[in-house]
Protein backbone atom coordinates (compact mmCIF):
# COMPACT_ATOMS: atom_id res chain seq x y z
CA UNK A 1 124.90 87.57 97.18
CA UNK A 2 121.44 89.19 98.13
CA UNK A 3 120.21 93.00 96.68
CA UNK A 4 119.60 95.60 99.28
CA UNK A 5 116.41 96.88 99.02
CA UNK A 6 115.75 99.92 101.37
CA UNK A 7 112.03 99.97 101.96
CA UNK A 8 111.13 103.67 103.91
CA UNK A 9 107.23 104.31 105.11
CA UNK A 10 105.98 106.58 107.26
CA UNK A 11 102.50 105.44 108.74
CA UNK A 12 102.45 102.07 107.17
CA UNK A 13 98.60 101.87 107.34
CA UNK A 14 97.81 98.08 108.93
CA UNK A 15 101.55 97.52 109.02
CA UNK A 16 100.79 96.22 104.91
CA UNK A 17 104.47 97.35 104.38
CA UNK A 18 106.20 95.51 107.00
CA UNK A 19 104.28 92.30 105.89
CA UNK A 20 106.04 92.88 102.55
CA UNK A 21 108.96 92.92 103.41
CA UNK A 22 108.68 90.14 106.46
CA UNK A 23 107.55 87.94 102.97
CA UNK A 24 110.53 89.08 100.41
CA UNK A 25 113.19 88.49 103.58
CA UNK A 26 111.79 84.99 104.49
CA UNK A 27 111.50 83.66 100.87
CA UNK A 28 113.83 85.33 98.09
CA UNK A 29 116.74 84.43 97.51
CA UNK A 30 117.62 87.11 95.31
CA UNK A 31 116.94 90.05 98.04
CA UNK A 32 117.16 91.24 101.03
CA UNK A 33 115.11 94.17 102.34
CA UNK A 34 115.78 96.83 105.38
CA UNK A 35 112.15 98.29 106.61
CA UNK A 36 112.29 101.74 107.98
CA UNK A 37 108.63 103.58 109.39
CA UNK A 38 109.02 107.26 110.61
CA UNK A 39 105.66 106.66 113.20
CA UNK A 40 104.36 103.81 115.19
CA UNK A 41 100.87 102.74 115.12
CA UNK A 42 98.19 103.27 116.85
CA UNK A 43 97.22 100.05 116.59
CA UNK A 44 100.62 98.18 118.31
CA UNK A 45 101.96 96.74 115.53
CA UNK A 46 105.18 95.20 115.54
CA UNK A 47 107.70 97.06 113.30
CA UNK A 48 111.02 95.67 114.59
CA UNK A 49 113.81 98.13 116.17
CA UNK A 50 113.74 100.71 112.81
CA UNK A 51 110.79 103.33 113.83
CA UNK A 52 112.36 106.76 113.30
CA UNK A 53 109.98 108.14 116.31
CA UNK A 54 110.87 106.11 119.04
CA UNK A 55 114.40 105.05 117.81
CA UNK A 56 115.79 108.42 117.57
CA UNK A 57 119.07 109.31 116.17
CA UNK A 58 120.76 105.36 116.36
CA UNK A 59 117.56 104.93 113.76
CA UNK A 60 118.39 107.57 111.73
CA UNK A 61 122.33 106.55 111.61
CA UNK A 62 120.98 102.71 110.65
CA UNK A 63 118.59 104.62 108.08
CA UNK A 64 121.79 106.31 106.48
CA UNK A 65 123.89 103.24 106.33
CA UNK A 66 121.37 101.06 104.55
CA UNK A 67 120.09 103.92 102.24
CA UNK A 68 124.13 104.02 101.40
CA UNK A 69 124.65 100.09 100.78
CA UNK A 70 120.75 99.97 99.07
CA UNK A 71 120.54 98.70 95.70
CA UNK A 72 116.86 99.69 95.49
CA UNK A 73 114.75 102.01 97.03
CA UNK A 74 110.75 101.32 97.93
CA UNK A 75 108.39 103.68 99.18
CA UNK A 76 105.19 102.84 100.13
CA UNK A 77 103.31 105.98 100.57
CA UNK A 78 99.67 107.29 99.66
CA UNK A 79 101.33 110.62 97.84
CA UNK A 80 104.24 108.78 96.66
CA UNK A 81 108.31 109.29 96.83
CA UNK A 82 109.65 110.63 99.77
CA UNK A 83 112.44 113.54 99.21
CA UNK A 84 113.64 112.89 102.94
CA UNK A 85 113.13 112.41 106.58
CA UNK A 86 114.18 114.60 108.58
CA UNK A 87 115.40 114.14 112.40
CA UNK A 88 117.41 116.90 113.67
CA UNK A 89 120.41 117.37 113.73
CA UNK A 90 120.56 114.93 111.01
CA UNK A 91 118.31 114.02 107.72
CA UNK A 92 118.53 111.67 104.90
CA UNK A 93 118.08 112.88 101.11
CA UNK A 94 117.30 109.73 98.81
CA UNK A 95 119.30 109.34 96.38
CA UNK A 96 116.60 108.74 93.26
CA UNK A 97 118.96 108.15 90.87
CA UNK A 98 119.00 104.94 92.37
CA UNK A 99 116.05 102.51 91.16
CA UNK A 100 112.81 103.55 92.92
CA UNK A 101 109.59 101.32 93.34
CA UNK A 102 106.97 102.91 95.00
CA UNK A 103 103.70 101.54 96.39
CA UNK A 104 100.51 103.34 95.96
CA UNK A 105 97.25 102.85 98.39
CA UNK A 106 94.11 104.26 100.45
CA UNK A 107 92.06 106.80 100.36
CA UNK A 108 94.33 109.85 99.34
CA UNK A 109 95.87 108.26 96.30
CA UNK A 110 92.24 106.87 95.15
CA UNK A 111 90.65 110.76 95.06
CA UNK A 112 94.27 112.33 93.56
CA UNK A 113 96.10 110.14 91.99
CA UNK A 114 96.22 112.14 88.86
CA UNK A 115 98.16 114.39 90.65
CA UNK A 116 100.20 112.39 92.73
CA UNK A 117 101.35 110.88 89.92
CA UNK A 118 102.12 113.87 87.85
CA UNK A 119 104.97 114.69 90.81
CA UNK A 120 106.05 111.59 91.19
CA UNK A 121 106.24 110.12 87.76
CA UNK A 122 109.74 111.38 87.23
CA UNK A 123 111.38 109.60 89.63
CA UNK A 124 110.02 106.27 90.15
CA UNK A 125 111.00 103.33 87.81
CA UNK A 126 108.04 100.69 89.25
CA UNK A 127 104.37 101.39 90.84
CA UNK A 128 102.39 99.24 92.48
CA UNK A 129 98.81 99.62 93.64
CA UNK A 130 97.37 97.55 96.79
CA UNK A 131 94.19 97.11 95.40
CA UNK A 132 92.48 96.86 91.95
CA UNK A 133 90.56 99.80 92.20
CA UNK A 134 93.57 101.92 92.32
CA UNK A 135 94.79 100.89 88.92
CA UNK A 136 94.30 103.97 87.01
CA UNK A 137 94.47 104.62 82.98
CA UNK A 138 97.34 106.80 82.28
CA UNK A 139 99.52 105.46 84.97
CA UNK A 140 101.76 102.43 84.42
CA UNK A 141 101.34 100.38 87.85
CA UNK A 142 101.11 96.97 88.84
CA UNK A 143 99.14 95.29 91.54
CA UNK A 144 100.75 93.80 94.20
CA UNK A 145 98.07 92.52 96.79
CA UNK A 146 98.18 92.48 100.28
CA UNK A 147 100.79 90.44 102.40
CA UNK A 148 99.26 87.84 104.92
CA UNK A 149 101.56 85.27 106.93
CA UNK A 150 98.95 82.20 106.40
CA UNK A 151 101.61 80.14 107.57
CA UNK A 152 101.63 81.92 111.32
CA UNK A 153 97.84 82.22 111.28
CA UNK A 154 95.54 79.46 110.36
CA UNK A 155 91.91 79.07 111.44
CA UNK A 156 91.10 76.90 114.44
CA UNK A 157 88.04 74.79 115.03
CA UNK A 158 85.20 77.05 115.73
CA UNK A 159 82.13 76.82 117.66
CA UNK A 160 79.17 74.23 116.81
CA UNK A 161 76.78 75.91 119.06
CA UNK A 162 76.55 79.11 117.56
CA UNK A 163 77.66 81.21 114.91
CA UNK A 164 80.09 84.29 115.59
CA UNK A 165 79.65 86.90 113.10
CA UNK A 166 82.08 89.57 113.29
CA UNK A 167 82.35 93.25 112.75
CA UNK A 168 85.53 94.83 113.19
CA UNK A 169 86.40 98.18 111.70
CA UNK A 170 89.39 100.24 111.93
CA UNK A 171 87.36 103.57 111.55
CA UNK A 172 83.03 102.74 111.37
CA UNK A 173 82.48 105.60 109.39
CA UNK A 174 84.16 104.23 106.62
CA UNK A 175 83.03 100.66 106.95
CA UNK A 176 79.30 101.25 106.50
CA UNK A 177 78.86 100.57 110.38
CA UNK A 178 75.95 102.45 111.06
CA UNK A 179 74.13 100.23 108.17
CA UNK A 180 75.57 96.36 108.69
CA UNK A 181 74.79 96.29 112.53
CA UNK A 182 70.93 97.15 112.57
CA UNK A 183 71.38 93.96 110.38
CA UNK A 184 73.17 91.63 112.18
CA UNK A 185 71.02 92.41 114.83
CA UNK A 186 67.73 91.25 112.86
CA UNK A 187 69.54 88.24 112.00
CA UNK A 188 70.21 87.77 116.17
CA UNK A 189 66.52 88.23 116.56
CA UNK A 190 65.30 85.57 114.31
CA UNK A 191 68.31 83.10 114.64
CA UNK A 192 68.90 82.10 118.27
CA UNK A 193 72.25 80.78 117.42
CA UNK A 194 73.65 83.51 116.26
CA UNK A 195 75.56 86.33 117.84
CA UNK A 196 77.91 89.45 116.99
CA UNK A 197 81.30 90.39 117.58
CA UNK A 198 81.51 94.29 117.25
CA UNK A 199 85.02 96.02 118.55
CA UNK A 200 86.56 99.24 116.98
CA UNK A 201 90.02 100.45 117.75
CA UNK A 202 91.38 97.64 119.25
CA UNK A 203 94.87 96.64 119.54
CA UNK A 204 96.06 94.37 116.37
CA UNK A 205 97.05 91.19 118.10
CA UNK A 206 94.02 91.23 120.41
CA UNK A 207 91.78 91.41 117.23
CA UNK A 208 93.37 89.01 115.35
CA UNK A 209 92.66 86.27 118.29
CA UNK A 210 89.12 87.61 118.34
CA UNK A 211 88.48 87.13 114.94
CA UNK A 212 89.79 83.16 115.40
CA UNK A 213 86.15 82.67 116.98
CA UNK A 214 84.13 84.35 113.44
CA UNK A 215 82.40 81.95 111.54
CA UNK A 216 81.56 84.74 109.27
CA UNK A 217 83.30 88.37 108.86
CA UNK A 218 81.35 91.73 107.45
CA UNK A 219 84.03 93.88 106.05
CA UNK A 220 82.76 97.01 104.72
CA UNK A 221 79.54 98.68 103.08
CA UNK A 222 80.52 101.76 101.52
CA UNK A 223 83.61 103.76 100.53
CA UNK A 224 85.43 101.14 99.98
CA UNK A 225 85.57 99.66 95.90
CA UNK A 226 87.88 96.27 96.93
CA UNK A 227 88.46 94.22 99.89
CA UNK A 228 91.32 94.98 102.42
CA UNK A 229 93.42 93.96 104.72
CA UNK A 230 90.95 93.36 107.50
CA UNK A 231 88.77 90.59 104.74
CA UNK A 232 92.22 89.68 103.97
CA UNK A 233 93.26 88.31 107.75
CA UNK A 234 89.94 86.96 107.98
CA UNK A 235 89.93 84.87 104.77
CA UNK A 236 92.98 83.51 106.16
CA UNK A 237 91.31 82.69 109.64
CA UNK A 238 88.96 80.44 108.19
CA UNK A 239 85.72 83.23 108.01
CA UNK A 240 83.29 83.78 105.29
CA UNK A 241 83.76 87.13 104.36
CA UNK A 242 80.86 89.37 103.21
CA UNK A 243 82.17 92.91 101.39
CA UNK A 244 81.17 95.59 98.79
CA UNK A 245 83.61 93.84 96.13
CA UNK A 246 85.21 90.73 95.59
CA UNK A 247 87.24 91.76 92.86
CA UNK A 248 87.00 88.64 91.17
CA UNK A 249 87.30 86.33 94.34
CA UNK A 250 83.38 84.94 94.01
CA UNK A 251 83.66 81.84 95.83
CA UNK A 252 85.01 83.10 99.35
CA UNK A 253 84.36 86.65 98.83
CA UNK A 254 80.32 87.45 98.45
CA UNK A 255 79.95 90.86 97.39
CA UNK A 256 77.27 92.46 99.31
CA UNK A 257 75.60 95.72 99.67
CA UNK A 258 73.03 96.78 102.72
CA UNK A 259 69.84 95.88 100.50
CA UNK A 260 70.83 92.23 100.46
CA UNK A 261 73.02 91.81 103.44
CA UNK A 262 69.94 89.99 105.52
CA UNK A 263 69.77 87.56 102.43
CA UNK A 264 73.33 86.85 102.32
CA UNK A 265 73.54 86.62 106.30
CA UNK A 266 70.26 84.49 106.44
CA UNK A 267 71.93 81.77 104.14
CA UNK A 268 75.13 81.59 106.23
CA UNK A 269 73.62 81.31 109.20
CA UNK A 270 70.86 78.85 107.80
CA UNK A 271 73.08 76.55 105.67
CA UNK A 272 76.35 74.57 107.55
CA UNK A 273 76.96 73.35 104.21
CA UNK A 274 76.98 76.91 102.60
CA UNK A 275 79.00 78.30 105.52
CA UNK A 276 82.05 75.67 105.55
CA UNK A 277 82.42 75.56 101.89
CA UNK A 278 82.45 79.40 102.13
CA UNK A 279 85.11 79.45 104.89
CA UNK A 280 86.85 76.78 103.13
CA UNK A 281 87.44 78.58 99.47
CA UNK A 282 88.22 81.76 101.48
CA UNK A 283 91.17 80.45 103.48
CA UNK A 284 92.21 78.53 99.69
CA UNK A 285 91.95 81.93 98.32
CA UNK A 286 93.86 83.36 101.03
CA UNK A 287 96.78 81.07 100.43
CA UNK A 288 96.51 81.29 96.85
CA UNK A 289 96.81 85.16 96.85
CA UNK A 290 97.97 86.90 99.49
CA UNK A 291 100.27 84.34 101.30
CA UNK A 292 104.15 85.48 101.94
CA UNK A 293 105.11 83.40 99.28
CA UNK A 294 103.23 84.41 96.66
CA UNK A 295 103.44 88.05 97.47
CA UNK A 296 107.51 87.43 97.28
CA UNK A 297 107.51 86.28 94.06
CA UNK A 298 105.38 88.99 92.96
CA UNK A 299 107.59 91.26 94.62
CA UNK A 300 110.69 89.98 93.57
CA UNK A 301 109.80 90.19 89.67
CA UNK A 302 109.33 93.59 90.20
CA UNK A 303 112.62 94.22 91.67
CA UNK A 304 114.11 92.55 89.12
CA UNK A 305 112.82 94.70 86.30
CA UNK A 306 113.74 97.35 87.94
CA UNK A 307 117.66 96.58 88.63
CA UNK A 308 118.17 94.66 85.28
């Protein structure tokens, strides 16, 4: 008989959470987890029939039964445990005596994390970081990378006439924007074969068909000290992804910076050879790291240390 694993959120930042636990419910056999999100995105992404939000009070009384039954509790949340939700005229207090993993990411945990983790550390018996760059020294944590379902989105043959390269940022200003287009532009000007795909706050399943087309994908520039979930999705689509850090991933992740962006571009565009193995390693790396499998496994050994 499957765990319960009650898995509360309340942005969910690129739905990263629900892809964690669409991976742990298709794969392990050991548990079973209930996803709960207090706000929809902005975005449109699919999070099922649990949003607290739009549900209303049947979500809350759903919220209360499985928070009852769980075995586990996960919170995936930039500041850490959540004490409750509230929706009048009802609330639900977690009961943290109860084993608590929580997942750590983004921006507000990578500037105050020392204090985040100062109130959190007393209640939670796992933490897990997104990213590699948000494994701090004093706080026991353990990665657990980005879910991807490579097995629902695989690249498709892309153009021989040209070469797409995309650009597709949740929020520019954090991306570098203002710095990678000026380039991609030069690299238009001199390469007749080339052209961009810029879009900014578009809706999720109309930018993942978009990026399909990208032979090669520009992540970010700046702010930003390890790849995420938008190199991620493009990996898996087949692209050769260009960031500001590969952490570790050197064959399909080049780490770049605006000084030699033009280089890097210059020998994708100039270099079929370059550019498929490129795309090749990234989807392999993809797969290797970040597929729905792998990230169950990961995620079930830390449930089980945790409910020993």
């Amino acid at each position: 008989m499957k765990k319960n694993v009650l898995f509360a959120v309340v942005n969910d930042w690129a739905n990263s959470g629900y892809k964690m636990c669409e991976a742990i419910n298709r794969y392990s056999k050991k548990y079973h987890v209930d996803y709960f999100a207090v706000n929809e995105h902005s975005f449109g992404y699919y999070r099922g029939d649990n949003v607290v939000t739009t549900g209303g009070q049947p979500v809350m009384d759903r919220l209360q039964e499985c928070h009852k039954k769980a075995d586990i509790i996960h919170f995936k949340e930039n500041e850490g445990v959540l004490l409750n939700i509230k929706k009048e005229p009802n609330k639900v207090v977690f009961d943290l005596d109860k084993p608590v993993v929580v997942t750590f990411g983004g921006s507000v945990f990578r500037k105050h994390h020392v204090e985040i983790w100062e109130n959190n550390k007393q209640y939670v018996d796992a933490a897990t970081v997104t990213t590699p760059d948000l494994l701090f020294d004093g706080i026991d944590s353990t990665l657990l990378p980005f879910a991807f379902d490579t097995d629902k989105y695989k690249p498709i043959e892309k153009s021989n006439d040209m070469i797409i390269i995309g650009h597709m940022p949740s929020i520019s200003t954090k991306k570098g924007t203002s710095e990678i287009m000026p380039v991609i532009d030069a690299i238009k000007g001199t390469h007749n074969h080339t052209d961009a795909l810029y879009v900014t706050q578009g809706y999720h399943y109309t930018i993942m068909e978009l990026k399909r087309l990208c032979h090669v994908y520009i992540d970010a520039l700046c702010n930003v000290y390890a790849y995420g979930n938008s190199a991620v999705e493009s990996m898996a689509l087949g692209s050769a992804v260009l960031t500001n850090h590969s952490y570790g991933a050197d064959q399909p992740i080049a780490a770049s910076t605006p000084e030699i962006l033009e280089y890097q571009l210059n020998k994708l565009v100039s270099d079929r050879e370059y550019l498929y193995q490129m795309q090749h390693e990234s989807r392999k790396w993809a797969v290797d790291h970040h597929s729905y499998k792998v990230i169950s496994n990961k995620l079930e050994a830390i449930y089980d240390g945790v409910s020993a």
